[in-house]
Every structure is written in structure tokens, then in C-alpha cells.
N, C-alpha and C. Protein backbone atom coordinates (compact mmCIF):
# COMPACT_ATOMS: atom_id res chain seq x y z
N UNK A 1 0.85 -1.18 0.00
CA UNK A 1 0.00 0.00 0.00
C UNK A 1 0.89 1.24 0.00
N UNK A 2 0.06 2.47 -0.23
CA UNK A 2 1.11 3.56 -0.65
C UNK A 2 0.04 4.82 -0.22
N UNK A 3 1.04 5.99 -0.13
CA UNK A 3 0.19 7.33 0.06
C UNK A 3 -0.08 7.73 -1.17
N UNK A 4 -1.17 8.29 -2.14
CA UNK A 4 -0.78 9.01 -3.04
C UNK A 4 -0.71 10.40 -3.17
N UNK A 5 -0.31 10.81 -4.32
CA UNK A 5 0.32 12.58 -4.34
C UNK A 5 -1.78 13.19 -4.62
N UNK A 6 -1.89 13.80 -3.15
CA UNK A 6 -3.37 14.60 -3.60
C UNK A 6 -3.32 15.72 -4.83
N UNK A 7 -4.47 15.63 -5.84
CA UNK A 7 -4.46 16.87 -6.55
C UNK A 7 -5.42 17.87 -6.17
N UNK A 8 -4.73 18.98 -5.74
CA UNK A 8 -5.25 20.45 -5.49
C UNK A 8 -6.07 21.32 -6.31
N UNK A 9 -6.70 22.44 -6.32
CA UNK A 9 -7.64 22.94 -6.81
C UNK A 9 -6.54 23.81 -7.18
N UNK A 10 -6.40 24.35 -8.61
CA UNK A 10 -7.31 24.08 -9.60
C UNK A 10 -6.82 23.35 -10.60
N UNK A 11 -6.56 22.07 -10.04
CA UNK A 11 -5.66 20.80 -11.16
C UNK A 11 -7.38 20.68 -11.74
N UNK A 12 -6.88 20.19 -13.17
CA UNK A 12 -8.21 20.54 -14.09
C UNK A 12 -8.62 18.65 -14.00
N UNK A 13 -8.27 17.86 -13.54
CA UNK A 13 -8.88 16.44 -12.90
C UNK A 13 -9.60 16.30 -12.13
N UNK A 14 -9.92 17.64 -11.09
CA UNK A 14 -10.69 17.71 -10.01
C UNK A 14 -12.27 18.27 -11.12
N UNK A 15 -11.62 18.85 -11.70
CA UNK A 15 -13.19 19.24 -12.45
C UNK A 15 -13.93 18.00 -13.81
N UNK A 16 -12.84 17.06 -13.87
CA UNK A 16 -13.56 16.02 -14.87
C UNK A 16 -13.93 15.10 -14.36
N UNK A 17 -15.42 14.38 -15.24
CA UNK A 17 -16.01 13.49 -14.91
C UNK A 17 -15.42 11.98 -14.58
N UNK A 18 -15.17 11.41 -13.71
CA UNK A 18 -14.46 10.12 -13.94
C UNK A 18 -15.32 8.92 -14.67
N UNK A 19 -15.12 7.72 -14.92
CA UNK A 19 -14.98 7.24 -16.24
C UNK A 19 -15.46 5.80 -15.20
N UNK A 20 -17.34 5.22 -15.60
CA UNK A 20 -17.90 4.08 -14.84
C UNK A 20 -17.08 2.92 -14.79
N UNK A 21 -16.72 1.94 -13.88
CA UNK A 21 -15.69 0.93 -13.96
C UNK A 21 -16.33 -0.22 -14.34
N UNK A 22 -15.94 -1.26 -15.20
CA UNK A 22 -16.62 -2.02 -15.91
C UNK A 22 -16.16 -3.16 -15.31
N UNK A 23 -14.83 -2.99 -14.82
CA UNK A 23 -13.72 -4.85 -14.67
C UNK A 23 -13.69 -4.36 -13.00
N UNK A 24 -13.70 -5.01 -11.84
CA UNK A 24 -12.83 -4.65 -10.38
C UNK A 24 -11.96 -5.79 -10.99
N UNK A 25 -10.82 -5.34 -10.93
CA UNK A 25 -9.56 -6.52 -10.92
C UNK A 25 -8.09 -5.86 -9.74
N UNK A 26 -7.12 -6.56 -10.15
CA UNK A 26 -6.30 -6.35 -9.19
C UNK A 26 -5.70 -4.66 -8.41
N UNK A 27 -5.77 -3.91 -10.39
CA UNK A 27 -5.22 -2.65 -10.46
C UNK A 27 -5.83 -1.73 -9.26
N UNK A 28 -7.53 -1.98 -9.04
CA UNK A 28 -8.34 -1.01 -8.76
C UNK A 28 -8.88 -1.57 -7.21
N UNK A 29 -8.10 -3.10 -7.28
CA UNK A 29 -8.22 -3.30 -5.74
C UNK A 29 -6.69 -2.49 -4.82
N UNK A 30 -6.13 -2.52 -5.92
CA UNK A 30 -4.70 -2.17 -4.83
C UNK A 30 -4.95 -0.61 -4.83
N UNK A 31 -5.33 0.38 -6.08
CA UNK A 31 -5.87 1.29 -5.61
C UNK A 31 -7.07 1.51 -4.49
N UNK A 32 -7.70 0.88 -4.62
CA UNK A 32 -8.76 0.66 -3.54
C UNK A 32 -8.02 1.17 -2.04
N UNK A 33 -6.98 0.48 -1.86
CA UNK A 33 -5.95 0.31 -0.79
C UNK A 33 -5.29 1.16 -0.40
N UNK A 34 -4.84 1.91 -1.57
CA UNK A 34 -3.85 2.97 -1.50
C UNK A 34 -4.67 4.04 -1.17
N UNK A 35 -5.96 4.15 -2.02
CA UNK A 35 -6.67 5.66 -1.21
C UNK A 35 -6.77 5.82 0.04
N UNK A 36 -7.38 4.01 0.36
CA UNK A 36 -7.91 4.43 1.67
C UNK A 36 -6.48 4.75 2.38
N UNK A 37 -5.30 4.35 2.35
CA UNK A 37 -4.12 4.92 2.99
C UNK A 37 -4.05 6.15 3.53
N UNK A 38 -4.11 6.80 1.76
CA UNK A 38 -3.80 8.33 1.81
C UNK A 38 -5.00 9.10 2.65
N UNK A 39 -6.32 8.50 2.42
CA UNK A 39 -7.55 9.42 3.57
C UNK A 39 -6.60 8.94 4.78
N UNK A 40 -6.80 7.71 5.60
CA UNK A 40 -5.58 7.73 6.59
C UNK A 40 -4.84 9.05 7.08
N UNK A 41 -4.08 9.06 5.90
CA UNK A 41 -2.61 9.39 6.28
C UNK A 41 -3.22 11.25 6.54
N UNK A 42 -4.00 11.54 5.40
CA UNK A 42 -4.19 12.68 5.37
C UNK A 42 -5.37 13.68 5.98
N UNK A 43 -5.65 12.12 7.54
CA UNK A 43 -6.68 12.51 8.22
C UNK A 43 -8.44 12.95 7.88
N UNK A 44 -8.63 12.14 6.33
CA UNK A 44 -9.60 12.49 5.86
C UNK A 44 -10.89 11.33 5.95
N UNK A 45 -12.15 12.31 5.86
CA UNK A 45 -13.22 11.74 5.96
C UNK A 45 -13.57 10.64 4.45
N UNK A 46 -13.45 11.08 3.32
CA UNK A 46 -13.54 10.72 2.34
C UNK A 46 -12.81 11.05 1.36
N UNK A 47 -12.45 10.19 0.17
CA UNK A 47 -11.37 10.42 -0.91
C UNK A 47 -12.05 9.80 -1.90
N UNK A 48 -11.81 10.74 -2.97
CA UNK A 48 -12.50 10.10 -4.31
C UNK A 48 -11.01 9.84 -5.66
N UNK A 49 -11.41 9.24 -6.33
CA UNK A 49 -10.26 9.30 -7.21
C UNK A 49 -9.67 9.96 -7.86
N UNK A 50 -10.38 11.13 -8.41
CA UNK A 50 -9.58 12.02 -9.24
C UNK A 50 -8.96 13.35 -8.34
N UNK A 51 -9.24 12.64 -6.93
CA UNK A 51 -8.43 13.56 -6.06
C UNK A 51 -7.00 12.83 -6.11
N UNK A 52 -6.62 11.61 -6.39
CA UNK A 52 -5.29 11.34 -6.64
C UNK A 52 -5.06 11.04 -8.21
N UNK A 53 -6.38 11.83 -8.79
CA UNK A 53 -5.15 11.93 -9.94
C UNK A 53 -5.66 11.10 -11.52
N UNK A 54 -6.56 10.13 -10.80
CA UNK A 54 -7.32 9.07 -11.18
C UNK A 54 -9.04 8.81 -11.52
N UNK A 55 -9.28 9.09 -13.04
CA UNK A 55 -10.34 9.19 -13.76
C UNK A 55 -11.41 7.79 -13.05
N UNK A 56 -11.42 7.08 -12.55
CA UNK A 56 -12.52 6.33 -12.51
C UNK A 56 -13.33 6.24 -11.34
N UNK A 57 -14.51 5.57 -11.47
CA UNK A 57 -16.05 6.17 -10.64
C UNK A 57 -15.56 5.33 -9.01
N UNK A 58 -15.00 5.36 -8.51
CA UNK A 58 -14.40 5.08 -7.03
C UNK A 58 -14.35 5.67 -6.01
N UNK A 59 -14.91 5.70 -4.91
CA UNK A 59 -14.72 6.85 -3.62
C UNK A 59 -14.50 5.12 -2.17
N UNK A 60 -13.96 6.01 -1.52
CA UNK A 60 -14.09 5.86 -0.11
C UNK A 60 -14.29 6.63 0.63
N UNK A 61 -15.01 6.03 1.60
CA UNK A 61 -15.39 6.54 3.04
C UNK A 61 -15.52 6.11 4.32
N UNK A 62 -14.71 6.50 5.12
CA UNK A 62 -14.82 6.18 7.00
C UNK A 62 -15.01 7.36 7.92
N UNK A 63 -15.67 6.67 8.47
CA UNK A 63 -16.49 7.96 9.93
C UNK A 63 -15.79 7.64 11.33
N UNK A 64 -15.57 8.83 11.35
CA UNK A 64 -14.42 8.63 12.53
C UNK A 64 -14.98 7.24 13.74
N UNK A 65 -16.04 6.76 13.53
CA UNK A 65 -16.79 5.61 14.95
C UNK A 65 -16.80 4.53 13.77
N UNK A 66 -16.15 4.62 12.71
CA UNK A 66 -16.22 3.43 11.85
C UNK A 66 -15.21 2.30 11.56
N UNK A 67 -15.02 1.05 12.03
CA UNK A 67 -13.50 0.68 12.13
C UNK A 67 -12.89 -0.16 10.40
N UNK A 68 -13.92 0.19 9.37
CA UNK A 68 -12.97 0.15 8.02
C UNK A 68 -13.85 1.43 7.36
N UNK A 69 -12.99 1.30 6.35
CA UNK A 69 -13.67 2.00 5.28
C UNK A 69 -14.74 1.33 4.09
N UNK A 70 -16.09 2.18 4.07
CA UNK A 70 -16.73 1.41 2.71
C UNK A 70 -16.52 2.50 1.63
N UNK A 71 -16.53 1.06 0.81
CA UNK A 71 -15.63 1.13 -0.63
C UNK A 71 -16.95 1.51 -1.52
N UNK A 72 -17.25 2.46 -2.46
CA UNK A 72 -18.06 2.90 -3.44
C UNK A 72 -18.01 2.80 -4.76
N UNK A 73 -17.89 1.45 -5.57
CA UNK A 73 -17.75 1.46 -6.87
C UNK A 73 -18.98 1.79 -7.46
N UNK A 74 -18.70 3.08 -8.51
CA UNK A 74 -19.76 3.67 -9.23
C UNK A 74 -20.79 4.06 -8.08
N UNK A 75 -20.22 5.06 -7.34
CA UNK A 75 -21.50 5.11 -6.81
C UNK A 75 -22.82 6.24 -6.90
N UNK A 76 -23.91 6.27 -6.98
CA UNK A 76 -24.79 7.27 -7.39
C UNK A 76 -25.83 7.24 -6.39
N UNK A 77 -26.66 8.98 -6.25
CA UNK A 77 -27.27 9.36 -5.29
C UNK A 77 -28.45 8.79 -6.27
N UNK A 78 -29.25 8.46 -5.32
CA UNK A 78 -30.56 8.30 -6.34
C UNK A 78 -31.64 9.17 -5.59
N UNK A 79 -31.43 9.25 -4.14
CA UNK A 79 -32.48 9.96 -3.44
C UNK A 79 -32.06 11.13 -2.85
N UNK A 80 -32.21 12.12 -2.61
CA UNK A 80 -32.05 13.28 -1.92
C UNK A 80 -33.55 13.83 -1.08
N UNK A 81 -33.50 13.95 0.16
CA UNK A 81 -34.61 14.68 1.31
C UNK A 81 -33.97 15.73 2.29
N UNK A 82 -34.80 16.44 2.65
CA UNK A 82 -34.89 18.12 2.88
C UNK A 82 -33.30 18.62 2.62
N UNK A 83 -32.91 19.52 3.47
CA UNK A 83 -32.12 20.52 3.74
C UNK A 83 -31.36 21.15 5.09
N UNK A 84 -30.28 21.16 5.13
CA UNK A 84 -29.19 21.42 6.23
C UNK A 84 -28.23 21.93 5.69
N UNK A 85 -27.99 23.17 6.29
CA UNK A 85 -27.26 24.03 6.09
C UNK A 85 -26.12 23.56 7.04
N UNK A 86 -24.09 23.10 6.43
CA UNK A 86 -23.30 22.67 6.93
C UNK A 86 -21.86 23.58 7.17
N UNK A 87 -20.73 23.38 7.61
CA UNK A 87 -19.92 23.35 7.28
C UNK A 87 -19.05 22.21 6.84
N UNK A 88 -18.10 22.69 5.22
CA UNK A 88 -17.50 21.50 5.12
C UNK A 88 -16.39 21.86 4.40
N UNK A 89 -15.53 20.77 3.86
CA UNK A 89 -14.10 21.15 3.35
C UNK A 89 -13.54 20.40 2.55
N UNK A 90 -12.56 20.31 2.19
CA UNK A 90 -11.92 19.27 1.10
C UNK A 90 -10.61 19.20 1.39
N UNK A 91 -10.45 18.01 1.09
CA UNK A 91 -8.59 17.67 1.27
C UNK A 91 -7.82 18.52 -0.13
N UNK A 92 -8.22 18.56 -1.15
CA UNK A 92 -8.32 19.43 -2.45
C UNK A 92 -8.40 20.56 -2.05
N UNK A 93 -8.67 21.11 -1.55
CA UNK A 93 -8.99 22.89 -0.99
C UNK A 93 -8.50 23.15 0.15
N UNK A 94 -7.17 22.67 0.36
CA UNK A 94 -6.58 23.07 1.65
C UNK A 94 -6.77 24.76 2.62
N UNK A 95 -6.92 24.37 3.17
CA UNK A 95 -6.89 25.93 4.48
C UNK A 95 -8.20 26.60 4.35
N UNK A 96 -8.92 26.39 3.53
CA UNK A 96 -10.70 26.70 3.64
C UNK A 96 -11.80 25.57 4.46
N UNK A 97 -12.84 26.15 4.75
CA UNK A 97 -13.81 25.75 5.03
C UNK A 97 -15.26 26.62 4.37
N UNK A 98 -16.18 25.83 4.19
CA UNK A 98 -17.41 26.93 3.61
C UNK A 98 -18.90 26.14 4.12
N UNK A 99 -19.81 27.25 4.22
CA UNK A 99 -20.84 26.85 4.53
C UNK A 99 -21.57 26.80 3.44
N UNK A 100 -22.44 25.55 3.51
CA UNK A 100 -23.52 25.38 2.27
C UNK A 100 -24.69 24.39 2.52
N UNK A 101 -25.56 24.19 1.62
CA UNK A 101 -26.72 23.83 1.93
C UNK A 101 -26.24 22.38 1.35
N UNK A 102 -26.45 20.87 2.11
CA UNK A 102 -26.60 19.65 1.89
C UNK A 102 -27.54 19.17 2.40
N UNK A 103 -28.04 17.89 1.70
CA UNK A 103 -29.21 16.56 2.47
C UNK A 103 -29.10 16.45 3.15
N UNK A 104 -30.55 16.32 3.98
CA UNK A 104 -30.72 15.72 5.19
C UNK A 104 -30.26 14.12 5.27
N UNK A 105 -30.58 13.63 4.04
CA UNK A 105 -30.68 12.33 4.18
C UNK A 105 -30.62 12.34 2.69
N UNK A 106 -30.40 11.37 2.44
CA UNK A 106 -29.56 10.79 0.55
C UNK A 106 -29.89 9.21 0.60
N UNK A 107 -30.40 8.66 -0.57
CA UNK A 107 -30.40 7.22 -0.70
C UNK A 107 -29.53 7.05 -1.95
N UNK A 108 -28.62 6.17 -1.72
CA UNK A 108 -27.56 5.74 -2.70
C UNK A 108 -27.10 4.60 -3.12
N UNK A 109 -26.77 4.28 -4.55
CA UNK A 109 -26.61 3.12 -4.35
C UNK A 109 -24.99 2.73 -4.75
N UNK A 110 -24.30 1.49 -4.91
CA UNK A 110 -22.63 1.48 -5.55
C UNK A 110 -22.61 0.09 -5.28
N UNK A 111 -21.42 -0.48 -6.08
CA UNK A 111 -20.96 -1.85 -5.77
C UNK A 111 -19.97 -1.66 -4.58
N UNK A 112 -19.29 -2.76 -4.31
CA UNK A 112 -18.25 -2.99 -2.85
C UNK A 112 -17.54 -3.70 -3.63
N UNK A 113 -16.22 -4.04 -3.08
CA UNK A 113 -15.00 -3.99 -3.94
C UNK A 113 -15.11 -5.45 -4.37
N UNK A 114 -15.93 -6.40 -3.57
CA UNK A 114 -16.63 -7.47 -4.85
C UNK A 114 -17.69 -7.25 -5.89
N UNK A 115 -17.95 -6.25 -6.19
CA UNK A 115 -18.81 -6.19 -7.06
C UNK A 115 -20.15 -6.30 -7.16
N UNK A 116 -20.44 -6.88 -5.62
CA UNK A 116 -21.96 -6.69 -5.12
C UNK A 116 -22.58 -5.52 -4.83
N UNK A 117 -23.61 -4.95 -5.48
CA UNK A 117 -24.69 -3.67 -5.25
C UNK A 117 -24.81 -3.95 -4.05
N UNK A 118 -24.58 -2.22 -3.32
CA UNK A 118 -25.75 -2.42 -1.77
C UNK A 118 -26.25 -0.94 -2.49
N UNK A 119 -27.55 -0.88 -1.31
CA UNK A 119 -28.20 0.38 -1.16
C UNK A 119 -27.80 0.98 0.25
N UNK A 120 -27.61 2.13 0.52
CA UNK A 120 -27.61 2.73 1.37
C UNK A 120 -28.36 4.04 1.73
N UNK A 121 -29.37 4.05 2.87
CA UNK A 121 -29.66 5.35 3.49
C UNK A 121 -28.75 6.18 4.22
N UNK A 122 -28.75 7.31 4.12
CA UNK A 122 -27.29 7.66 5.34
C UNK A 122 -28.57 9.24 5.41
N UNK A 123 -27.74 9.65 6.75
CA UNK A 123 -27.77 11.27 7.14
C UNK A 123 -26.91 11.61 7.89
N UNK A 124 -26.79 12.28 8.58
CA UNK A 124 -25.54 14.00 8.86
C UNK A 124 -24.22 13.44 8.09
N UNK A 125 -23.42 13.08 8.81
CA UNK A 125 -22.01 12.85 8.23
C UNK A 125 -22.08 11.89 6.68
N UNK A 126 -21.98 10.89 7.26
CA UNK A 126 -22.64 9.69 5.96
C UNK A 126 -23.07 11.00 4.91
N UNK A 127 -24.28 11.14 4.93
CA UNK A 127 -25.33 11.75 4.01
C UNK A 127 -23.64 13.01 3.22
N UNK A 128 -23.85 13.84 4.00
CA UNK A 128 -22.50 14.97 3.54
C UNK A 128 -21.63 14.19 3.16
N UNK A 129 -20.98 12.95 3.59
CA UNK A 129 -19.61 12.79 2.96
C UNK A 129 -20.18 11.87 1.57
N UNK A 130 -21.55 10.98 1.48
CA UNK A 130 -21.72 11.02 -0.03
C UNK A 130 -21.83 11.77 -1.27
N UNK A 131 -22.70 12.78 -0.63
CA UNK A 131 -22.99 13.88 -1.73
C UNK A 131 -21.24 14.55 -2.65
N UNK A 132 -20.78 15.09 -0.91
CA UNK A 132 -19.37 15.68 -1.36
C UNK A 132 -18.28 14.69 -2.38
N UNK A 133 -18.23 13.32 -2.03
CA UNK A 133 -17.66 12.48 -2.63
C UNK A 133 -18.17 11.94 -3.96
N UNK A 134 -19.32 12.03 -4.32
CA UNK A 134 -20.16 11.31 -5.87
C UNK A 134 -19.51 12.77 -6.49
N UNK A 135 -19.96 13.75 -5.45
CA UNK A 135 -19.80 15.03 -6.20
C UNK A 135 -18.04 15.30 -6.64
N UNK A 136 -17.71 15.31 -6.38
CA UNK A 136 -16.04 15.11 -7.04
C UNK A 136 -16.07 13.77 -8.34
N UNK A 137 -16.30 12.93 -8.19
CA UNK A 137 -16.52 11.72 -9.26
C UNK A 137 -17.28 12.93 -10.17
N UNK A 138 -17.86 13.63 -10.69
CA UNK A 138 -18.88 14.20 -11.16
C UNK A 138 -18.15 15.52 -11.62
N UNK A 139 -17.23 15.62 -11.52
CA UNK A 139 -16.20 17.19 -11.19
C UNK A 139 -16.98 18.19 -10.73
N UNK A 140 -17.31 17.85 -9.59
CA UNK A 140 -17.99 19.16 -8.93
C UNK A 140 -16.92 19.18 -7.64
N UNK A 141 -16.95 20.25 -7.07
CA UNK A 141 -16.35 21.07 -5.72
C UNK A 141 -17.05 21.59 -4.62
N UNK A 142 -17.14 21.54 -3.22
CA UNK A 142 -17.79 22.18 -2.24
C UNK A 142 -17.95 23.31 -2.94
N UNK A 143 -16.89 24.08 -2.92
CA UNK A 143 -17.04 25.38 -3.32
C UNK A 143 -18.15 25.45 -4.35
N UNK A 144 -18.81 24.57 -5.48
CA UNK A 144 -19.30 24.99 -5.87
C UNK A 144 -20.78 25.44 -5.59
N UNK A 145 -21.22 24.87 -4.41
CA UNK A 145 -22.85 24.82 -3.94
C UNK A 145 -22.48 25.79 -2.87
N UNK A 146 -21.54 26.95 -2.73
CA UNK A 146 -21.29 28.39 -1.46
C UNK A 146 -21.74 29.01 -2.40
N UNK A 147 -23.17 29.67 -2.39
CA UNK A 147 -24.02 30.95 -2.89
C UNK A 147 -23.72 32.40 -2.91
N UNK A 148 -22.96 32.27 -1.35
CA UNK A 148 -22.23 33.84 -1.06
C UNK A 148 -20.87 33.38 -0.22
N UNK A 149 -19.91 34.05 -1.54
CA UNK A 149 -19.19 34.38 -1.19
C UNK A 149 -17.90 34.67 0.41
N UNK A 150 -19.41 35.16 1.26
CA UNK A 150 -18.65 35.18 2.46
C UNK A 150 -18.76 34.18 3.54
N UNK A 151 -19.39 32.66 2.75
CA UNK A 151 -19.24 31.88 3.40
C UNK A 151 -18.27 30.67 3.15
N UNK A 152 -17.13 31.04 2.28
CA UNK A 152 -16.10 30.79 2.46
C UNK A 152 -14.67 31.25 3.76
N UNK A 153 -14.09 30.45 4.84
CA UNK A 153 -13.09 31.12 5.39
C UNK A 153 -11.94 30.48 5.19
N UNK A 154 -10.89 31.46 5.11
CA UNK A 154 -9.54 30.28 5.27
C UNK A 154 -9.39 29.82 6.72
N UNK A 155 -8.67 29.03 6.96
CA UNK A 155 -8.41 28.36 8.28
C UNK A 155 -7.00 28.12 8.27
N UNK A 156 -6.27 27.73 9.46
CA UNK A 156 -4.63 27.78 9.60
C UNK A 156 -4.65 27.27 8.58
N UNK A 157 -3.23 27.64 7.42
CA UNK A 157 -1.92 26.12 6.57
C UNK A 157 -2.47 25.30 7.16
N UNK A 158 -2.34 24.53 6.00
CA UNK A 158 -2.31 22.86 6.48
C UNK A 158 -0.57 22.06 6.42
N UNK A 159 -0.35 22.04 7.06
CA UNK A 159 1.36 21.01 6.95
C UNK A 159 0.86 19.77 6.26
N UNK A 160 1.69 19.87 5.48
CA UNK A 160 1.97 17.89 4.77
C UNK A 160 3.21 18.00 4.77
N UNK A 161 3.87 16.94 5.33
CA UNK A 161 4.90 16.40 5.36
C UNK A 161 5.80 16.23 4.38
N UNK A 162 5.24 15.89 2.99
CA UNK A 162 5.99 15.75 1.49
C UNK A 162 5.92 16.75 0.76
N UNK A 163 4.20 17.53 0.83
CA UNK A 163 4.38 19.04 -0.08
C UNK A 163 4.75 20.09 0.78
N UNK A 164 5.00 20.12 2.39
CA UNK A 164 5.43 21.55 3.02
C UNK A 164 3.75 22.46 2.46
N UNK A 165 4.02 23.31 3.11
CA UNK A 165 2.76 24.12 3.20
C UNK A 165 2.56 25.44 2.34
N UNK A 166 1.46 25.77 1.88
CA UNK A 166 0.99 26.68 0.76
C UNK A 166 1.12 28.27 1.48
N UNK A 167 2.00 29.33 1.04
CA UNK A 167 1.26 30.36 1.51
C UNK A 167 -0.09 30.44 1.62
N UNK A 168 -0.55 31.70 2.41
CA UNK A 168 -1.61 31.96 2.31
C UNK A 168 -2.38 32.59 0.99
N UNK A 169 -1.32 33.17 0.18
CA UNK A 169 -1.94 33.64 -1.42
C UNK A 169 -2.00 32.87 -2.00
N UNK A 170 -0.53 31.95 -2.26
CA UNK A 170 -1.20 30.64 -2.66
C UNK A 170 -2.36 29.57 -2.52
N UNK A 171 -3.26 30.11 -1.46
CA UNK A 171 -3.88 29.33 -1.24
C UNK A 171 -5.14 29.94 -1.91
N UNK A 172 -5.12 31.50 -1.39
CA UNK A 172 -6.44 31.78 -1.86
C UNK A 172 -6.44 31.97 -3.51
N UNK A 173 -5.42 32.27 -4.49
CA UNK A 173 -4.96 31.77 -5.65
C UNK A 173 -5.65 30.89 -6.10
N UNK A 174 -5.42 29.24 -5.56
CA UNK A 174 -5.57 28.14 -6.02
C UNK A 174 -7.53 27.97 -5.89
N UNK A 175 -8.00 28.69 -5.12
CA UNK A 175 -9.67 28.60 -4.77
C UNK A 175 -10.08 29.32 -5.79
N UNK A 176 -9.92 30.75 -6.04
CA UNK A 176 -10.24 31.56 -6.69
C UNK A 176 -10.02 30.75 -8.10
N UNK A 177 -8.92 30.61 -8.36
CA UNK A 177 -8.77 29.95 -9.65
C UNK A 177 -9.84 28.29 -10.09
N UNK A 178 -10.08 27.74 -9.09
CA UNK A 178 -10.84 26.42 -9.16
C UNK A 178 -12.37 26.88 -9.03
N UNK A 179 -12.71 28.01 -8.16
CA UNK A 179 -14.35 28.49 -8.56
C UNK A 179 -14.37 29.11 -10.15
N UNK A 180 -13.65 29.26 -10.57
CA UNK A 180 -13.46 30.03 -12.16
C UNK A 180 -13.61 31.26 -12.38
């Protein structure tokens, strides 16, 4: 297993659609592996693929009271109910946070890294970390569902260990440039 190199906003992979997976074979189990590493390593709630870089329909997710991660091949919202206004963030959008409107509750469905369909209901965390995660598979961005402006904030640098840390212009640079 391995960490991989995250891509930042406004790497133009974060904004493309990734690509439905047809085969699970070895390649996309050992990736399987490696993401969940890098959420690990990089203290994250959820990781989708073309946050490392990587076009196909794959996410993971673990909740901090959860002792693995479930695996999301192809996965899609099919249900969405009411409205909650959150805060949330991205490993992609380092040193921000923004408030925005997500599901109460989401019904979804995806294979598991055998290839068996489940359905899932989820709400608060669950519910947010699907939406945010299909939504990257999809090239979409938190940032893109913040209405105003001033509910974006930066928050301390983030330290990584291998990239060292972004100024602060650099940072707001890289947002500005990924909202378009």
C-alpha cells in the first residue's frame, strides 16, 4: 500500500467526470488500498479518485466511529430529502472551510470492492460525505454549492509532510482559480 500525491484545486482532474468501472480486478483493488491509505494518512473523511489523480467512478469513506472503510464502486445518489445548512471542506482545498446547503438524508446506491450492489440510506455525516464524494466523481467542488461568497473562510496552513505548506496567497490563488 502507498500514500498518493493529492491533486489540489485548480488541477483541471478535479473538475472532470471520472470514467464508470466495468472490470474490479487487481489494479483497482490495490488502488482501492492505496486511497484508503492516503484518507488515513491525510486525516480524511472521504477520498474520491480524481483527487489522486485518477479518472474512474471510485470513492471511499470512513467515519471517525467506523473501524474500516466502505468502498463505493460507481457510486450514485438516487435519493435526496430536505435541507441542512453545513460546514465542510476538502482535502483538495486546503486551508478553507465553507458553509452550504446539503441533504438531510440521501439514498444511494454502488458496488463494494466485490462487485456486489448495496443500497444505502445515510444522514448528517454519511449523508454529507456522499454527496461531497459522488460530487467530485462528477467534477464538482464544495465550493461549488457556497451561494455567497462570504461563506467561504480560510483556516490555519495545512502542513503535509511531502508538499510543506501553501502560503496563504497561494492558497487563496488556487480557490479563486478552481471556482473560475
Amino acid at each position: 500500500m502507498a500514500v498518493l500525491p493529492l491533486r489540489f484545486a485548480p488541477d483541471l482532474t478535479l473538475r472532470q467526470k471520472a470514467k464508470r468501472i466495468r472490470n474490479i480486478d487487481n489494479a483497482l483493488l490495490r488502488l482501492i488500498e492505496d486511497m484508503i491509505e492516503t484518507m488515513h494518512a491525510e486525516s480524511g473523511v472521504g477520498l474520491a479518485a480524481n483527487q489522486v489523480g485518477v479518472l474512474q467512478k471510485v470513492a471511499v469513506i470512513q467515519l471517525p466511529e467506523d473501524d474500516e472503510a466502505m468502498v463505493l464502486i460507481n457510486p450514485e445518489i438516487t435519493r435526496r430529502e430536505g435541507e441542512r445548512e453545513i460546514e465542510e471542506s476538502c482535502l483538495s482545498i486546503p486551508g478553507y472551510r465553507g458553509t452550504l446547503i446539503r441533504s438531510e438524508t440521501v439514498r444511494a446506491k454502488a458496488l463494494d470492492r466485490n462487485g456486489k450492489l448495496f443500497r444505502i440510506k445515510a444522514q448528517d455525516l454519511l449523508a454529507q460525505a456522499l454527496e461531497h464524494e459522488t460530487g467530485h466523481l462528477n467534477g464538482e467542488l464544495y465550493i461549488d454549492h457556497i451561494t455567497n461568497p462570504d461563506n467561504l473562510y480560510k483556516m490555519e496552513p495545512r502542513h503535509n509532510s511531502e508538499n510543506g505548506s501553501s502560503s496563504a496567497e497561494e492558497q487563496e490563488n488556487s480557490v479563486q482559480a478552481a471556482k473560475g
